[in-house]
Structures are given as structure tokens and as C-alpha cells.
Protein backbone atom coordinates (compact mmCIF):
# COMPACT_ATOMS: atom_id res chain seq x y z
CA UNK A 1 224.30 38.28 83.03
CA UNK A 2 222.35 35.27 82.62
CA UNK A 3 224.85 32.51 81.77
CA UNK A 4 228.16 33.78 83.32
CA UNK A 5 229.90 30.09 83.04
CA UNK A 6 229.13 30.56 79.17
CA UNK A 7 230.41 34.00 79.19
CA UNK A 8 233.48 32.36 81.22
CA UNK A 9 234.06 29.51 79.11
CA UNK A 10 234.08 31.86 75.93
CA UNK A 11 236.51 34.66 77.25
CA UNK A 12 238.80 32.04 79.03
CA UNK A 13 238.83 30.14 75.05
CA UNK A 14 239.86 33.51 73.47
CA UNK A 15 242.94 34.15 75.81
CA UNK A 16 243.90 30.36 75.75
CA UNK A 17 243.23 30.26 71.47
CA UNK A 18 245.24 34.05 71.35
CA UNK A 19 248.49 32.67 74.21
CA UNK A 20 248.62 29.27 72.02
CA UNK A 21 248.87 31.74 68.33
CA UNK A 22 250.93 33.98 70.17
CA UNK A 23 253.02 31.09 71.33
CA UNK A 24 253.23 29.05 67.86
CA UNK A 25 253.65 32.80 65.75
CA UNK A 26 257.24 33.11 67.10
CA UNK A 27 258.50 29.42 67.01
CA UNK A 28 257.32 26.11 65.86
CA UNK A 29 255.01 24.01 68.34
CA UNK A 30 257.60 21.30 68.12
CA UNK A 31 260.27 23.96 69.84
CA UNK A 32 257.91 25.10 72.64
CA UNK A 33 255.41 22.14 74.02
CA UNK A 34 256.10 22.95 77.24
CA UNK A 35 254.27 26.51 76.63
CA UNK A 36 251.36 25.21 75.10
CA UNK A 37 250.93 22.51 77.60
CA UNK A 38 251.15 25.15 79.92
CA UNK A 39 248.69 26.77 77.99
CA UNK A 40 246.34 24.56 77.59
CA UNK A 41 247.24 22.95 81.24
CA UNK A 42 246.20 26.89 83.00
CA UNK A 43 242.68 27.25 80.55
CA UNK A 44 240.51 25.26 83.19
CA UNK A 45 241.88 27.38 85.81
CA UNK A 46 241.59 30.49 83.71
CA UNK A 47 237.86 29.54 83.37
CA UNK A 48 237.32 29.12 86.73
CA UNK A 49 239.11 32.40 88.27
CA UNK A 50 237.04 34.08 85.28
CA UNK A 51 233.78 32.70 85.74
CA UNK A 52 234.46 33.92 89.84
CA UNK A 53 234.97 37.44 88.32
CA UNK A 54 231.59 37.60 86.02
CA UNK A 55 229.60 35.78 89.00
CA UNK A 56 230.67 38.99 91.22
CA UNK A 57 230.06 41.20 88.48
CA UNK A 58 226.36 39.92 88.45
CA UNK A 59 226.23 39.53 92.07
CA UNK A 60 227.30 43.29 92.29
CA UNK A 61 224.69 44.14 89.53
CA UNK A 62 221.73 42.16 91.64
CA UNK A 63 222.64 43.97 95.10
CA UNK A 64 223.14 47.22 93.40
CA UNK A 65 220.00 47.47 91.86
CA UNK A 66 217.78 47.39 95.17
């Protein structure tokens, strides 16, 4: 993997973007802000527990290969 923070960023965007249309599908944004502040409040710690997981993926894949 050769840019796991980019791979991070872009899966932790998907689940926040899918959560907030999940959210705002079944009720009006005006009825629920304190789910999509929670939402949106989580994503940066979504990012960062992801980008942990693809950094051990590709730490894995670098020990593994030896």
C-alpha cells in the first residue's frame, strides 16, 4: 500500500457520506442533528482508527514478505 492515509481518508469518507444518507433517508436533517453531528463529529476518529488498520495491513505485508 503506498499511501495508506489516502486509502484511510477515502474509506473513512464513504462510511461517514453512507451513516449521514442513511441517517437523512429515514427523517429530515432538521429532526436528527444530533446524529449527523455525531456523524460527522466520529469521521476524524474513524480516519484515524482506519488508517491504524491499513498501516498494519502494510506493516504485515512488509514483514511477511522476507
Amino acid at each position: 500500500m503506498k499511501h495508506p492515509i489516502a486509502v484511510a481518508f477515502g474509506i473513512a469518507l464513504v462510511v461517514a457520506i453512507v451513516a449521514h444518507l442513511a441517517i437523512t433517508s429515514n427523517m429530515r436533517a432538521e429532526e436528527t442533528p444530533w446524529a449527523l453531528a455525531l456523524v460527522w463529529v466520529l469521521f476524524p476518529f474513524l480516519w484515524f482508527f482506519v488508517w491504524l488498520f491499513t498501516n498494519g495491513i502494510a506493516w504485515w505485508k512488509d514483514i511477511t514478505r522476507r
